[in-house]
Protein backbone atom coordinates (compact mmCIF):
# COMPACT_ATOMS: atom_id res chain seq x y z
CA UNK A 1 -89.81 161.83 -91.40
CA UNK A 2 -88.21 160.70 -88.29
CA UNK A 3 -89.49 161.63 -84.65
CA UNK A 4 -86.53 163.66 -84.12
CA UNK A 5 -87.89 165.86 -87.08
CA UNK A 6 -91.49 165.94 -86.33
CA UNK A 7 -90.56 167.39 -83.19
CA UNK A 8 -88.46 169.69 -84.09
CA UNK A 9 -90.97 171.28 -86.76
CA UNK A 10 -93.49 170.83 -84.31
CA UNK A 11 -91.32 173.51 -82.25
CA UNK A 12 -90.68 175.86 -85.32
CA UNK A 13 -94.38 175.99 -86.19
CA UNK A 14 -95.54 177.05 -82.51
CA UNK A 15 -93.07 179.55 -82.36
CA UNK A 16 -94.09 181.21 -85.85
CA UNK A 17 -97.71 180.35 -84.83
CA UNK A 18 -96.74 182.22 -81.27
CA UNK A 19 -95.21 184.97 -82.82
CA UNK A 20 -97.91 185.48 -85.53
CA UNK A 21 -100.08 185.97 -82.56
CA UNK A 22 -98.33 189.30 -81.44
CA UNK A 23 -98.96 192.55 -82.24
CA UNK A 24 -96.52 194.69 -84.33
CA UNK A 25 -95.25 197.18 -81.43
CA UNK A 26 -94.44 193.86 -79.49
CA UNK A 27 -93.21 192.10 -82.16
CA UNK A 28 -90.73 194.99 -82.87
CA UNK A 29 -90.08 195.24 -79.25
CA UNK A 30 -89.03 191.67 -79.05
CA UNK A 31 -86.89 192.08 -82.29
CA UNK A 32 -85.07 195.04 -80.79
CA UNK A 33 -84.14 193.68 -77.27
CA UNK A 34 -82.60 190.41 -78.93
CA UNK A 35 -80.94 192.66 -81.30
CA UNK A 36 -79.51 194.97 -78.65
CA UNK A 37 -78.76 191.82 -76.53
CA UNK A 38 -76.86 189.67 -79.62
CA UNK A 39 -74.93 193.07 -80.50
CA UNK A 40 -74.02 193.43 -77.07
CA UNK A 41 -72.33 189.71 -76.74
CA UNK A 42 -70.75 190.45 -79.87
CA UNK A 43 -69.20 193.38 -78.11
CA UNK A 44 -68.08 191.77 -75.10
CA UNK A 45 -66.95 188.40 -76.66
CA UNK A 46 -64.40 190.79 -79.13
CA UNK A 47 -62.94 192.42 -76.31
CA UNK A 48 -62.71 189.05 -74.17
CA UNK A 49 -60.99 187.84 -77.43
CA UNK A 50 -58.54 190.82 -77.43
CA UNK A 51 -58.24 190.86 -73.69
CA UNK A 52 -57.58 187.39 -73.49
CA UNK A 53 -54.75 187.08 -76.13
CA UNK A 54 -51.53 188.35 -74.46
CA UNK A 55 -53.01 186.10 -71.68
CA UNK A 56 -52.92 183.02 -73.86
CA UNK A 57 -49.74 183.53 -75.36
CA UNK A 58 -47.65 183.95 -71.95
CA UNK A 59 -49.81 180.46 -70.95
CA UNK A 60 -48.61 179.29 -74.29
CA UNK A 61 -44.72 180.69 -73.92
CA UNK A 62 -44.54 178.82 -70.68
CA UNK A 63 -46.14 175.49 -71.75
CA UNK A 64 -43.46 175.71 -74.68
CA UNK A 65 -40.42 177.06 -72.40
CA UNK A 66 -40.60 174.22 -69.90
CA UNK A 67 -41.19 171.45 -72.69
CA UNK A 68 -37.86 169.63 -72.96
């Protein structure tokens, strides 16, 4: 096992040793705010993605309209 790899297990077992650690109603607390906050940038990077097409197709028109 490289060093690269020893330290990254060394990171996943703190974290599942930290997180053993916790109680249950903080444990599900923690689970539900990173839930909430991944669902969340979900929802803003889809309507980024929606708002941001028409935008990237009149970039795109004119890029293509003014090549020769």
């Amino acid at each position: 096992m490289g060093i690269g790899a020893a330290a990254r297990f060394n990171a996943v077992a703190t974290t599942a040793r930290y997180l053993g650690a916790m109680s249950l109603i903080r444990l599900l607390r923690l689970a539900s705010g990173w839930t909430i906050t991944l669902c969340g940038t979900l929802i803003i990077m889809s309507d980024m993605g929606t708002a941001a097409a028409p935008l990237l197709r009149g970039i795109f028109g004119a890029i293509s309209s003014a090549m020769p």
